[in-house]
Protein backbone atom coordinates (compact mmCIF):
# COMPACT_ATOMS: atom_id res chain seq x y z
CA UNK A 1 -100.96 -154.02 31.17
CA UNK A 2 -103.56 -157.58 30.66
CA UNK A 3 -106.43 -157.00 30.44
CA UNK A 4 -110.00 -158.51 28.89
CA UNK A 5 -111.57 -156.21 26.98
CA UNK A 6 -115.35 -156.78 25.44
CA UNK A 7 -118.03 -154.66 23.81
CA UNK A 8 -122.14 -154.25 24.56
CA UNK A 9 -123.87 -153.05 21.97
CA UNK A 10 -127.47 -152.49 23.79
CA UNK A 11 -130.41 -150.75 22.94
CA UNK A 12 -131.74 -148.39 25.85
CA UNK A 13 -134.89 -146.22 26.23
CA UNK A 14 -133.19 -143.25 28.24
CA UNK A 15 -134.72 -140.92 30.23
CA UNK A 16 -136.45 -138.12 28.38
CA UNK A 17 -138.66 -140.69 26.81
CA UNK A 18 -137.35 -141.79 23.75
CA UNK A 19 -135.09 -145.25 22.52
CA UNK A 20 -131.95 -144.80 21.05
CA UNK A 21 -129.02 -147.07 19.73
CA UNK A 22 -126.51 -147.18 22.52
CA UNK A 23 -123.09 -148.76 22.83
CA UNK A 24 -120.36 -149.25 26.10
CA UNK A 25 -117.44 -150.53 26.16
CA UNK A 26 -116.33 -152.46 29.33
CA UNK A 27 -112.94 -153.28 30.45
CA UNK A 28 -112.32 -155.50 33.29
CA UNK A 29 -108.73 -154.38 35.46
CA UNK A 30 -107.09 -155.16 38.65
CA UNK A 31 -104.97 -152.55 40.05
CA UNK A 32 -102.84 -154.21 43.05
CA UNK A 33 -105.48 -156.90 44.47
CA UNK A 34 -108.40 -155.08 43.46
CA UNK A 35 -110.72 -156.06 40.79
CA UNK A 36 -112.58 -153.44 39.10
CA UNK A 37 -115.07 -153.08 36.26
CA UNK A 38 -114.98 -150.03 33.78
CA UNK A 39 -117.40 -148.57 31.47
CA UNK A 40 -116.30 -146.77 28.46
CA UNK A 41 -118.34 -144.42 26.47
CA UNK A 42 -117.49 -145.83 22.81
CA UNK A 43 -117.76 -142.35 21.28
CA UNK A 44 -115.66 -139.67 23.63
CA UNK A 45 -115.50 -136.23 23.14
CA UNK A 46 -111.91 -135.04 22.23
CA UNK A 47 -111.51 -133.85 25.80
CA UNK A 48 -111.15 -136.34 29.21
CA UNK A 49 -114.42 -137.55 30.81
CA UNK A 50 -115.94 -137.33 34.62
CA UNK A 51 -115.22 -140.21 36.07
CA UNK A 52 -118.26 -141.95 38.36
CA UNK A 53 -116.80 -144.84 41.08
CA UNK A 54 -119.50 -147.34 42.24
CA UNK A 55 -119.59 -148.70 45.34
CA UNK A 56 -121.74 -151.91 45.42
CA UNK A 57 -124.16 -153.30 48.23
CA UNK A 58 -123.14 -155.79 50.62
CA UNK A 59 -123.14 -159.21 49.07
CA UNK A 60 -123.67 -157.41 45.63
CA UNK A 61 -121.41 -157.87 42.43
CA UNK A 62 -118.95 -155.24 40.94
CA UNK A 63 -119.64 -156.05 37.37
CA UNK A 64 -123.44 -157.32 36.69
CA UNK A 65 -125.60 -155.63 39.87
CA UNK A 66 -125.92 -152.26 37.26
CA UNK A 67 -124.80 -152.85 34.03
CA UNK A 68 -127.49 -151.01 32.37
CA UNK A 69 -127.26 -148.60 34.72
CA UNK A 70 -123.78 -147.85 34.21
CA UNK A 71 -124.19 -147.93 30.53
CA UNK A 72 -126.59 -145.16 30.35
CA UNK A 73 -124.18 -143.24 32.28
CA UNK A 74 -121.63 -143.78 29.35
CA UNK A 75 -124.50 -142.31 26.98
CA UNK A 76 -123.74 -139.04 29.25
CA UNK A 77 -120.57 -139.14 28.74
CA UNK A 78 -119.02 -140.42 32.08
CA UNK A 79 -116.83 -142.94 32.71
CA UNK A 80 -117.90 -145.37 35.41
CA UNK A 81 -115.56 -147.57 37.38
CA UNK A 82 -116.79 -150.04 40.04
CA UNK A 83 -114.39 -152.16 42.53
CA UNK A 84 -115.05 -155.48 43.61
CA UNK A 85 -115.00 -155.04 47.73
CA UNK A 86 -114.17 -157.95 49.87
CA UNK A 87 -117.99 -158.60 50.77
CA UNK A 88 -118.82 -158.79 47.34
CA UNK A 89 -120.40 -162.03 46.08
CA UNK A 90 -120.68 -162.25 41.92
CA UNK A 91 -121.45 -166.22 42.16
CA UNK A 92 -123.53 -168.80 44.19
CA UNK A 93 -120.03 -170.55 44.62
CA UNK A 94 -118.52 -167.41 46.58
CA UNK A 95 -119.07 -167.46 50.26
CA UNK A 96 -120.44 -164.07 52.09
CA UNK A 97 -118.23 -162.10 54.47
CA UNK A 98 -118.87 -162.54 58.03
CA UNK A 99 -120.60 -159.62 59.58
CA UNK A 100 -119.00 -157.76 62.55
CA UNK A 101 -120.39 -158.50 65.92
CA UNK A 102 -121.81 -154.94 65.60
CA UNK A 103 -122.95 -155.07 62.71
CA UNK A 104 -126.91 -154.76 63.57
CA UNK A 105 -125.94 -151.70 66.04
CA UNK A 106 -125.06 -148.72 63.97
CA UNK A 107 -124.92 -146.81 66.66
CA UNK A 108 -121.42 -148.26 67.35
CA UNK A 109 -119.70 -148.60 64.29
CA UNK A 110 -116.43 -147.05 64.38
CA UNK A 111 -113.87 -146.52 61.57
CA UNK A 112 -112.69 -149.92 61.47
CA UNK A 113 -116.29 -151.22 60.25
CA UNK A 114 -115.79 -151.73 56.36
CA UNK A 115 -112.75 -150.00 56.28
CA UNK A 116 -111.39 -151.89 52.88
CA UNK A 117 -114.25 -150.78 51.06
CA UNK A 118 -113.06 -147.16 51.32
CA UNK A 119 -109.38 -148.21 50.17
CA UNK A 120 -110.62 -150.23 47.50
CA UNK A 121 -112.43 -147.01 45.93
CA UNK A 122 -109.00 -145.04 46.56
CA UNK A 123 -106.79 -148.00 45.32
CA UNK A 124 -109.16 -148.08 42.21
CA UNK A 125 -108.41 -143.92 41.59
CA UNK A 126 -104.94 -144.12 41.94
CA UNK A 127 -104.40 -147.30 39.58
CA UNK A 128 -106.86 -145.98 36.94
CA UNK A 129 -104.04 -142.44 37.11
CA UNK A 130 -100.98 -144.51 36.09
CA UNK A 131 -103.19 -146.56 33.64
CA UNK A 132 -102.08 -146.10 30.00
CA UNK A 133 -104.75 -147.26 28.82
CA UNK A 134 -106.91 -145.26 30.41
CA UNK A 135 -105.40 -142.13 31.96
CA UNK A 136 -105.58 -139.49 29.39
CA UNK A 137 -109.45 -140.93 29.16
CA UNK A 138 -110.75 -139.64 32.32
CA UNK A 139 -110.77 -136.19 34.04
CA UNK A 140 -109.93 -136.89 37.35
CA UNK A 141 -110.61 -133.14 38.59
CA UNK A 142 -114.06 -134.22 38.44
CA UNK A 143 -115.27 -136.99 40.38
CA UNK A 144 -118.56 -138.83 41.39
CA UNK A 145 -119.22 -141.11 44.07
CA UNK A 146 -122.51 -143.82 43.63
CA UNK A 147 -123.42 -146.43 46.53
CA UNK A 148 -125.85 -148.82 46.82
CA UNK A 149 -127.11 -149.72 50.33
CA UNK A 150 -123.80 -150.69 52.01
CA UNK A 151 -122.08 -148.90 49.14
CA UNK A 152 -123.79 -145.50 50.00
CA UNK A 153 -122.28 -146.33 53.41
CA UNK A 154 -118.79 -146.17 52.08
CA UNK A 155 -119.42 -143.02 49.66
CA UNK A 156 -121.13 -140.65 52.62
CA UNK A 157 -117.57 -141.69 54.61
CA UNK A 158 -115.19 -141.26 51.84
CA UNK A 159 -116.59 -137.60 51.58
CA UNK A 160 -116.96 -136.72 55.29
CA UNK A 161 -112.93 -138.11 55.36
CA UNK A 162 -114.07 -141.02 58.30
CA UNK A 163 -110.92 -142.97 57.10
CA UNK A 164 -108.64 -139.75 57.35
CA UNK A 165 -108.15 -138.64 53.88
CA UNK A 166 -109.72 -137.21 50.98
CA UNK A 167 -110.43 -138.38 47.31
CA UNK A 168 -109.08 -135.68 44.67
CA UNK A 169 -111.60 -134.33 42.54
CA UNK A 170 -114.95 -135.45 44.41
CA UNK A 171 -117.59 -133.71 43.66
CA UNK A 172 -120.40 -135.22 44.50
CA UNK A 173 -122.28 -138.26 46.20
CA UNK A 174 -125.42 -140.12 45.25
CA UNK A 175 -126.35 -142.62 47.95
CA UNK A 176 -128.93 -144.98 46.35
CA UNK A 177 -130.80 -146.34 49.15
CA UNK A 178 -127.68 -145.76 51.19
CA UNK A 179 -126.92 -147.38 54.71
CA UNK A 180 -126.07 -143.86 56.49
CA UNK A 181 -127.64 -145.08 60.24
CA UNK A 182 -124.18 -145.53 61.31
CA UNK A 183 -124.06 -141.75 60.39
CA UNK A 184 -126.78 -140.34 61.78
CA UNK A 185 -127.11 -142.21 64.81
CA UNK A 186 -123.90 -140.66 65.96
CA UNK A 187 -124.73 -137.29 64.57
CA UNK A 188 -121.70 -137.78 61.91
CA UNK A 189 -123.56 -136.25 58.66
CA UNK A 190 -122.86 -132.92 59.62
CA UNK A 191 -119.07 -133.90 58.38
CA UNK A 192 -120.11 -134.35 55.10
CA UNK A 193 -119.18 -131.02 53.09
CA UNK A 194 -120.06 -132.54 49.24
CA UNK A 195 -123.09 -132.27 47.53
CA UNK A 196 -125.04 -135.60 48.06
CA UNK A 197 -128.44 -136.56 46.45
CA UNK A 198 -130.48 -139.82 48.53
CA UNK A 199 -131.93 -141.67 45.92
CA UNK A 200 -134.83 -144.29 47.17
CA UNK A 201 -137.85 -146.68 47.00
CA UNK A 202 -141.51 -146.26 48.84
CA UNK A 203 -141.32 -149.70 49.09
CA UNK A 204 -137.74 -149.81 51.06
CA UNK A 205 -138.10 -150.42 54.72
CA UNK A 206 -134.52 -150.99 55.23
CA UNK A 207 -132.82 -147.40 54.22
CA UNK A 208 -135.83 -145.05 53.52
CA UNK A 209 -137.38 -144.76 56.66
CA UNK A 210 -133.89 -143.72 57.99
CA UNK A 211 -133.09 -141.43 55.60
CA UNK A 212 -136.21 -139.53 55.76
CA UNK A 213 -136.62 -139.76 59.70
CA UNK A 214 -136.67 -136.78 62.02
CA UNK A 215 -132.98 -136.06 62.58
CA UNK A 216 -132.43 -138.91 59.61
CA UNK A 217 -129.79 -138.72 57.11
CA UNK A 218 -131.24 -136.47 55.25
CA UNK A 219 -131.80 -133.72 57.68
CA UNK A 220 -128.39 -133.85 59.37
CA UNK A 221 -126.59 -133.78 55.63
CA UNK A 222 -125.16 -130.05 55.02
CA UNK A 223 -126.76 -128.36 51.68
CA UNK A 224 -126.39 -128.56 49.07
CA UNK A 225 -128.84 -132.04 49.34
CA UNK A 226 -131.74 -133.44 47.66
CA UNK A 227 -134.26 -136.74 48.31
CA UNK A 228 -135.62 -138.56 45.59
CA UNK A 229 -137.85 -141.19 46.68
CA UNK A 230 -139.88 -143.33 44.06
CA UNK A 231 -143.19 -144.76 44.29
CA UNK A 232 -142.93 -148.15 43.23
CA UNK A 233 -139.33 -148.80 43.90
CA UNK A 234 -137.31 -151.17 46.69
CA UNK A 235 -133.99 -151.69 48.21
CA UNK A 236 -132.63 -151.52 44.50
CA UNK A 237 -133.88 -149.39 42.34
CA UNK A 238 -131.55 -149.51 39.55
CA UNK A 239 -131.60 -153.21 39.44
CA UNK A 240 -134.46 -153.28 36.92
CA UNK A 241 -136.46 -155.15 38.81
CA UNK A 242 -139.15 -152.77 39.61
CA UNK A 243 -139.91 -151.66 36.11
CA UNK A 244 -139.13 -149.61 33.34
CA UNK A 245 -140.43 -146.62 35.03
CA UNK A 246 -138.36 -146.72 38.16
CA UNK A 247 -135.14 -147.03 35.78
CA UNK A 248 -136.01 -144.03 34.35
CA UNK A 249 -136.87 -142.22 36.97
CA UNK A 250 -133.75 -142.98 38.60
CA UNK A 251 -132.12 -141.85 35.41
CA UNK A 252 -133.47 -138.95 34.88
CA UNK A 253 -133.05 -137.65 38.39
CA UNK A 254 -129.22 -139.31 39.17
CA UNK A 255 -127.95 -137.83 35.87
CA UNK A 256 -129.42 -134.41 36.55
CA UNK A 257 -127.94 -134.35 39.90
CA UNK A 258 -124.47 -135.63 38.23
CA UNK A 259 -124.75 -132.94 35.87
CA UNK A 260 -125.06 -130.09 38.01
CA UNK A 261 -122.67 -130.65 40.60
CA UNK A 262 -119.83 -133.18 38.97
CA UNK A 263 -119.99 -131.83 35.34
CA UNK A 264 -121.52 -127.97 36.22
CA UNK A 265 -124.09 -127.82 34.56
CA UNK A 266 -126.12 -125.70 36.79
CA UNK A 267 -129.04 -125.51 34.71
CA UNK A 268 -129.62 -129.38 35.50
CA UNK A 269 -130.72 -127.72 38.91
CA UNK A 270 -133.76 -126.95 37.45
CA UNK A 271 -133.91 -130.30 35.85
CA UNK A 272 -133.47 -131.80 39.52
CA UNK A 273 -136.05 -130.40 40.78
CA UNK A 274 -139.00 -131.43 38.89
CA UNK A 275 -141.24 -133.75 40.38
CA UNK A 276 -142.88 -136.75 37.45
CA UNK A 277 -145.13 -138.76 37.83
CA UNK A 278 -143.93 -141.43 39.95
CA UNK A 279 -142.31 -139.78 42.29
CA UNK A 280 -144.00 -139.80 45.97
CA UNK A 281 -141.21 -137.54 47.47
CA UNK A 282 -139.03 -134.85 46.06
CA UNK A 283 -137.07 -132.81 48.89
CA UNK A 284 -133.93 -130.47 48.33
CA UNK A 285 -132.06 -127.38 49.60
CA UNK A 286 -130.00 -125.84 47.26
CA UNK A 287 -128.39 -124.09 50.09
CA UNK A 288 -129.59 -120.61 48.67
CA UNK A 289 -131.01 -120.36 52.53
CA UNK A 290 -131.40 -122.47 55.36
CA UNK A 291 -134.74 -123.50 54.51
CA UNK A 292 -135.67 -127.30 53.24
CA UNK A 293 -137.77 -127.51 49.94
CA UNK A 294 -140.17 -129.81 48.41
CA UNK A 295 -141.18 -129.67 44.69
CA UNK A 296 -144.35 -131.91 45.26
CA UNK A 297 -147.76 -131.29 47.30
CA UNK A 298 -147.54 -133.87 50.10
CA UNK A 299 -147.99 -134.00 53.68
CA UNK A 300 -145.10 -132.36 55.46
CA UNK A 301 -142.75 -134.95 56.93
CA UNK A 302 -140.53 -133.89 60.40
CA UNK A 303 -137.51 -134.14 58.63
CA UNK A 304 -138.03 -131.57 55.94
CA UNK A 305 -138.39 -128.88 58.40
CA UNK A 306 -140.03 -126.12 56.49
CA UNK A 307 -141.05 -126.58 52.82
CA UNK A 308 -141.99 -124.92 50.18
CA UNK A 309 -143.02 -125.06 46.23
CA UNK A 310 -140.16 -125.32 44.08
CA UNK A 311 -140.61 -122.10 42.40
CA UNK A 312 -139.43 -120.39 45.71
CA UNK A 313 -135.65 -121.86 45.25
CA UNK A 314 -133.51 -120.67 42.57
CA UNK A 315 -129.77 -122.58 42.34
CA UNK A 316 -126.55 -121.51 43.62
CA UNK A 317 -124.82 -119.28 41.62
């Protein structure tokens, strides 16, 4: 199979506090007329790695919107593929996709809205399976799904099976400041059956007020479910652009999250539900009991129902 392959050698300060020499190898493929982008961790274990799919935001690019995110996810050992959907836009010379008519009513999206996003992911899984190059690389009983705004949109449907199937292995979902409206404004998050952590910004008016609403995303979405929300971050949080801190942050809470439900680490629980400094809201349910949780002291919001410290939750079992 072609293919262009090309190393980074970066330095990254990761999320315990501490730099470290890092390296990621990424390998650009197209499996039938999909494009995708794959990290690599340059030093594997002698046993097959979680695989990680991202799903990138409307307009965004497959292979530059999060490489250092993506590359830190190699330090954990995961191997990270993103497809290039049909909206995606990786120069000033590409034109954007024309939205739907409906595309600024949520409330009556149907299946059909962004349908080729969700076949791209599966087209991506299935060609990565046959890949020699790749296949006896990745363990494709365990699977993680990661969107970004429009991409968190195509990640919650993938797992609630909106286009009629399933992906093998999923495991679990992190929407990162995911477009779910078209979810919860036709009570559809109750489909979802997967572990999902929402991962946002203070500062995003677009997807966090949404999420966290009364009846929002978040408090339709089955347990197990946890809310991250960061003080100083936007629409993008893993972009870089809102500081060092947010990165890490993000880090430290998406790979603990990854951890415990994709890899099994259930001791990462614990890890998930620490709130740092930075953090404005930290929400979860564990489903241990049909109670919501918050790890932080902060006005109760509608959509949490009722809360408690985090020392009242102890992880499934």
């Amino acid at each position: 199979m072609n293919f262009s392959l090309w190393r980074i050698i970066i330095t990254v300060t990761v999320a315990c506090g501490f730099a470290q020499d890092a390296a990621a190898t990424m390998v650009q493929k197209k499996y039938g007329n999909v494009e995708a982008a794959i990290w690599l961790p340059l030093s594997q274990p002698g046993r097959p790695s979680p695989l990680l799919i991202i799903s990138h935001g409307l307009n965004g690019c497959y292979n530059n919107s999060f490489n250092d995110f993506a590359e830190v996810l190699t330090e954990h050992n995961y191997i990270v593929a993103a497809p290039k959907h049909e909206d995606g836009k990786c120069s000033k010379d590409e034109t954007e996709m024309p939205k739907a008519d409906n595309f600024f009513r949520p409330e009556t999206w149907t299946a059909q809205n962004f349908k080729g996003r969700a076949e791209d992911v599966r087209t991506v899984l299935k060609g990565m399976k046959t890949d020699i190059d790749l296949q006896w690389r990745v363990n494709f009983k365990h699977v993680g799904l990661v969107g970004l705004s429009m991409g968190g949109y195509t990640a919650i449907g993938i797992g609630e099976k909106r286009w009629g199937w399933s992906l093998p292995g999923l495991k679990a979902i992190v929407g990162v400041s995911p477009h779910c409206t078209p979810y919860s404004s036709q009570h559809l998050m109750g489909k979802l059956h997967v572990p999902i952590l929402f991962a946002q910004g203070a500062h995003d008016a677009i997807s966090t007020p949404y999420v966290e609403e009364l009846n929002g995303c978040y408090a339709q979405a089955n347990a197990p479910k946890y809310l991250v929300e960061i003080r100083d971050a936007g629409h993008s949080p893993w972009s870089g652009k809102d500081g060092e801190q947010v990165s890490l942050l993000m880090e430290y809470y998406v790979i603990a999250f990854l951890d415990a439900e994709v890899k099994g680490k259930e001791d990462k629980l614990e890890q998930l539900i620490q709130a740092k400094e930075g953090v404005t809201e930290l929400w979860y349910d564990s489903g241990t009991s049909s109670d919501h949780f918050s790890s932080v002291e902060l006005p109760v919001k509608k959509a949490t129902g009722k809360m408690r410290k985090a020392k009242a939750d102890q992880p499934k079992g």
